[in-house]
C-alpha atoms as a PDB file:
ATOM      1  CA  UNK A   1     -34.261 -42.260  15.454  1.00  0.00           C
ATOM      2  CA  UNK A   2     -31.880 -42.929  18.294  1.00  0.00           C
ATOM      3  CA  UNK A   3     -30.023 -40.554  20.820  1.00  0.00           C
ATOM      4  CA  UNK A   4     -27.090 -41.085  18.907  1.00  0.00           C
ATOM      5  CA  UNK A   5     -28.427 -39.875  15.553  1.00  0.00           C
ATOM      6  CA  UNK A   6     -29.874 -36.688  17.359  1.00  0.00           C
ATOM      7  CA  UNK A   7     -27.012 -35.143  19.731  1.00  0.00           C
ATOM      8  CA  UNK A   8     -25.131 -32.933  17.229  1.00  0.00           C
ATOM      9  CA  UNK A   9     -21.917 -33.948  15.919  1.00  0.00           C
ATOM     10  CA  UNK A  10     -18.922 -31.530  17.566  1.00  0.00           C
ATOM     11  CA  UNK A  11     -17.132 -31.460  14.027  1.00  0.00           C
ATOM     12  CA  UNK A  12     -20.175 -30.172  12.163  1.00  0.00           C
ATOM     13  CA  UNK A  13     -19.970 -26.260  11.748  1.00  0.00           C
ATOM     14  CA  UNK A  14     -22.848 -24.340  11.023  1.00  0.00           C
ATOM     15  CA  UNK A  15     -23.092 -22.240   8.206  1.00  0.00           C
ATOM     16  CA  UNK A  16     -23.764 -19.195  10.556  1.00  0.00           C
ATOM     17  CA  UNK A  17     -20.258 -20.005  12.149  1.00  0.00           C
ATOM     18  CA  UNK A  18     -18.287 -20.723   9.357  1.00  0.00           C
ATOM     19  CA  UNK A  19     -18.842 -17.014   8.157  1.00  0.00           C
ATOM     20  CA  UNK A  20     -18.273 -15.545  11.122  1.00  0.00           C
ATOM     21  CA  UNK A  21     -15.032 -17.107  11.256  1.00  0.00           C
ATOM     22  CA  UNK A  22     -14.080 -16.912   7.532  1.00  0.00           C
ATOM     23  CA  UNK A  23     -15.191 -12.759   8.326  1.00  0.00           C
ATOM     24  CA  UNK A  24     -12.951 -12.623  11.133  1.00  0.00           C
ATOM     25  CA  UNK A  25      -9.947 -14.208  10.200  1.00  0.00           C
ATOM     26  CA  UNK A  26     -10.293 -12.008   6.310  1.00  0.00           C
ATOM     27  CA  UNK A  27     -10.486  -9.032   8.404  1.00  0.00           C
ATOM     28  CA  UNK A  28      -7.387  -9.909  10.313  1.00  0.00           C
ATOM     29  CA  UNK A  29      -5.594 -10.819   7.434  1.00  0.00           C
ATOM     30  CA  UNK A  30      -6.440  -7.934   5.684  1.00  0.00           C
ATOM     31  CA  UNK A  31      -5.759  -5.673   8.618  1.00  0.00           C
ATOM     32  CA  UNK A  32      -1.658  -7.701   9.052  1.00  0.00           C
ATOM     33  CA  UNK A  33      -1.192  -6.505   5.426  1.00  0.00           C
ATOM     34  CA  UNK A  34      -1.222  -3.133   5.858  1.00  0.00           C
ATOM     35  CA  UNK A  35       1.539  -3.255   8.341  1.00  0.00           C
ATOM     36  CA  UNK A  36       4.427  -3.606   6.119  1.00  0.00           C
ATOM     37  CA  UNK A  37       3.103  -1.414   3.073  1.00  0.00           C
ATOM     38  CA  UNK A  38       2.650   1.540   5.976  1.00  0.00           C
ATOM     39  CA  UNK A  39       6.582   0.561   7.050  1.00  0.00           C
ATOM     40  CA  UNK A  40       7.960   0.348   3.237  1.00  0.00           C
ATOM     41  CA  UNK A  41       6.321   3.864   2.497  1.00  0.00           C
ATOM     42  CA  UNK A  42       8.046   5.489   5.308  1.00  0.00           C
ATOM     43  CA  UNK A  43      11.213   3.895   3.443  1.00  0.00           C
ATOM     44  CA  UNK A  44      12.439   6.284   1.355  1.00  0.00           C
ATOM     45  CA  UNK A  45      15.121   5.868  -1.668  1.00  0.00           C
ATOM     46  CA  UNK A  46      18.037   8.733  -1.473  1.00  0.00           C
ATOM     47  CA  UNK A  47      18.023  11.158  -4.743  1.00  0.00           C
ATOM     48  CA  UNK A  48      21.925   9.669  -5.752  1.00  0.00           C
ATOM     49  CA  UNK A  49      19.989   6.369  -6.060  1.00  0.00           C
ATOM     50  CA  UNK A  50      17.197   8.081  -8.770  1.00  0.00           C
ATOM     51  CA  UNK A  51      19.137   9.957 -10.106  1.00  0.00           C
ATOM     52  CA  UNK A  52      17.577  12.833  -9.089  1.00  0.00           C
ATOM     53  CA  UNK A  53      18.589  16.510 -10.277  1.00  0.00           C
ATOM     54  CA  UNK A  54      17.136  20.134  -9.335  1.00  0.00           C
ATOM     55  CA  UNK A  55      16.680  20.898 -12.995  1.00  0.00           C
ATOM     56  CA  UNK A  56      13.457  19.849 -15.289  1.00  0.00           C
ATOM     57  CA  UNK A  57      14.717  16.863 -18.247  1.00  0.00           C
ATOM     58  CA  UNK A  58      13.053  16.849 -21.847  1.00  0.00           C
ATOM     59  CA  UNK A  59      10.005  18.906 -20.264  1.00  0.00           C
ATOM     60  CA  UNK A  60       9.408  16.528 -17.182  1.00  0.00           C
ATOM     61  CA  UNK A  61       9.089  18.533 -13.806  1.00  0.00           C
ATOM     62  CA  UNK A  62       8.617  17.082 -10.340  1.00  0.00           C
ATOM     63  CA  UNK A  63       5.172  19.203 -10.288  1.00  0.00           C
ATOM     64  CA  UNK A  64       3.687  17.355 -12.753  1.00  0.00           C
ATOM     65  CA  UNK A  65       4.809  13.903 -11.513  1.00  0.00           C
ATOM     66  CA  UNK A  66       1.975  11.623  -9.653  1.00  0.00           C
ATOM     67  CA  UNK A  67       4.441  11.245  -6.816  1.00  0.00           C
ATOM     68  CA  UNK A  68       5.042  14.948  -6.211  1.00  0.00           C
ATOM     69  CA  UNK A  69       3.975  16.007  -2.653  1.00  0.00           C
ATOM     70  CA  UNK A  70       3.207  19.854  -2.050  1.00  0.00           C
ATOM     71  CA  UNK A  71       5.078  21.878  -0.924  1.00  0.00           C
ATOM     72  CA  UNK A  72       8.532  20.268  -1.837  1.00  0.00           C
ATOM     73  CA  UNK A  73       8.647  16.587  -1.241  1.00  0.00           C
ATOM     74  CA  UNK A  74       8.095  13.052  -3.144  1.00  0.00           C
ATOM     75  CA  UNK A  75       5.932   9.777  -2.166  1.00  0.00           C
ATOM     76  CA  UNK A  76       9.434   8.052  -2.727  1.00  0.00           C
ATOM     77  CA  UNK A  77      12.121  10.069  -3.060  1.00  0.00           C
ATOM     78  CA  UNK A  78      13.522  11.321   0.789  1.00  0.00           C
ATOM     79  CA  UNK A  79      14.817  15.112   1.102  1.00  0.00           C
ATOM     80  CA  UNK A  80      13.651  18.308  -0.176  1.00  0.00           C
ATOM     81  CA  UNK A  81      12.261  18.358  -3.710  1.00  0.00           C
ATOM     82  CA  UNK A  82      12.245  21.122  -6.003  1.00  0.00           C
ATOM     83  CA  UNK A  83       9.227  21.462  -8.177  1.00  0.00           C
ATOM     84  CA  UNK A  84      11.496  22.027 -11.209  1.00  0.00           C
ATOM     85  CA  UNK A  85      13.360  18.615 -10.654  1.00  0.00           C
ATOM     86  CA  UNK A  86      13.254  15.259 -12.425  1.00  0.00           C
ATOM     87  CA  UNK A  87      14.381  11.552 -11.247  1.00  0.00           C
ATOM     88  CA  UNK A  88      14.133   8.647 -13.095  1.00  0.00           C
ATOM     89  CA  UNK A  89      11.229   7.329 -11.201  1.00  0.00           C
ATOM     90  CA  UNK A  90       8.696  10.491 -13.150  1.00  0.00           C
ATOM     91  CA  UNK A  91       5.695   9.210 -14.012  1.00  0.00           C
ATOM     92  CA  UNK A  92       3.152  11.960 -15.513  1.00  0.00           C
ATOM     93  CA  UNK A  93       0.128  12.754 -13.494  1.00  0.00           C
ATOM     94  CA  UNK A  94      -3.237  11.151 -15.169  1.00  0.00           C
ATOM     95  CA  UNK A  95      -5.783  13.198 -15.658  1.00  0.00           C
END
């Protein structure tokens, strides 16, 4: 074997560094996605928009919605909610 065929070649990566680096740029990745989704949720939609009303339609009530927040608020909807309301964004709470 000659010199040439023993000096390690600067484009080879080893596997040791290729998942460090595949770890490290997934984590940052990961880590830049969550930046908008935290700015969209602070985003909320008015209740005109929903059509949201204080009042409970065919049985549906803001309490038993999965985006009702305790004690009067919505995961979507911005300004005080009453528990009694209804939008058309309701979606039933699973169980």
């Amino acid at each position: 074997m000659t010199d040439k065929d023993q000096q390690e070649d600067p484009m080879q990566v080893s596997r040791r560094g290729f998942i460090w680096t595949a770890a490290v740029a997934g984590g940052s990745m990961l880590g830049a996605g969550l930046i908008p989704t935290r700015a969209a949720a602070a985003a909320k939609l008015p209740q005109k928009a929903v059509q949201y009303q204080p009042v409970p339609k065919n049985g549906n009530r803001c309490a038993n919605c999965a985006l009702w927040q305790l004690p009067a608020s919505c995961k979507v909807v911005e300004g005080p909610i009453s528990p009694a309301g209804w939008c058309n964004l309701f979606a039933p709470k699973q169980s």
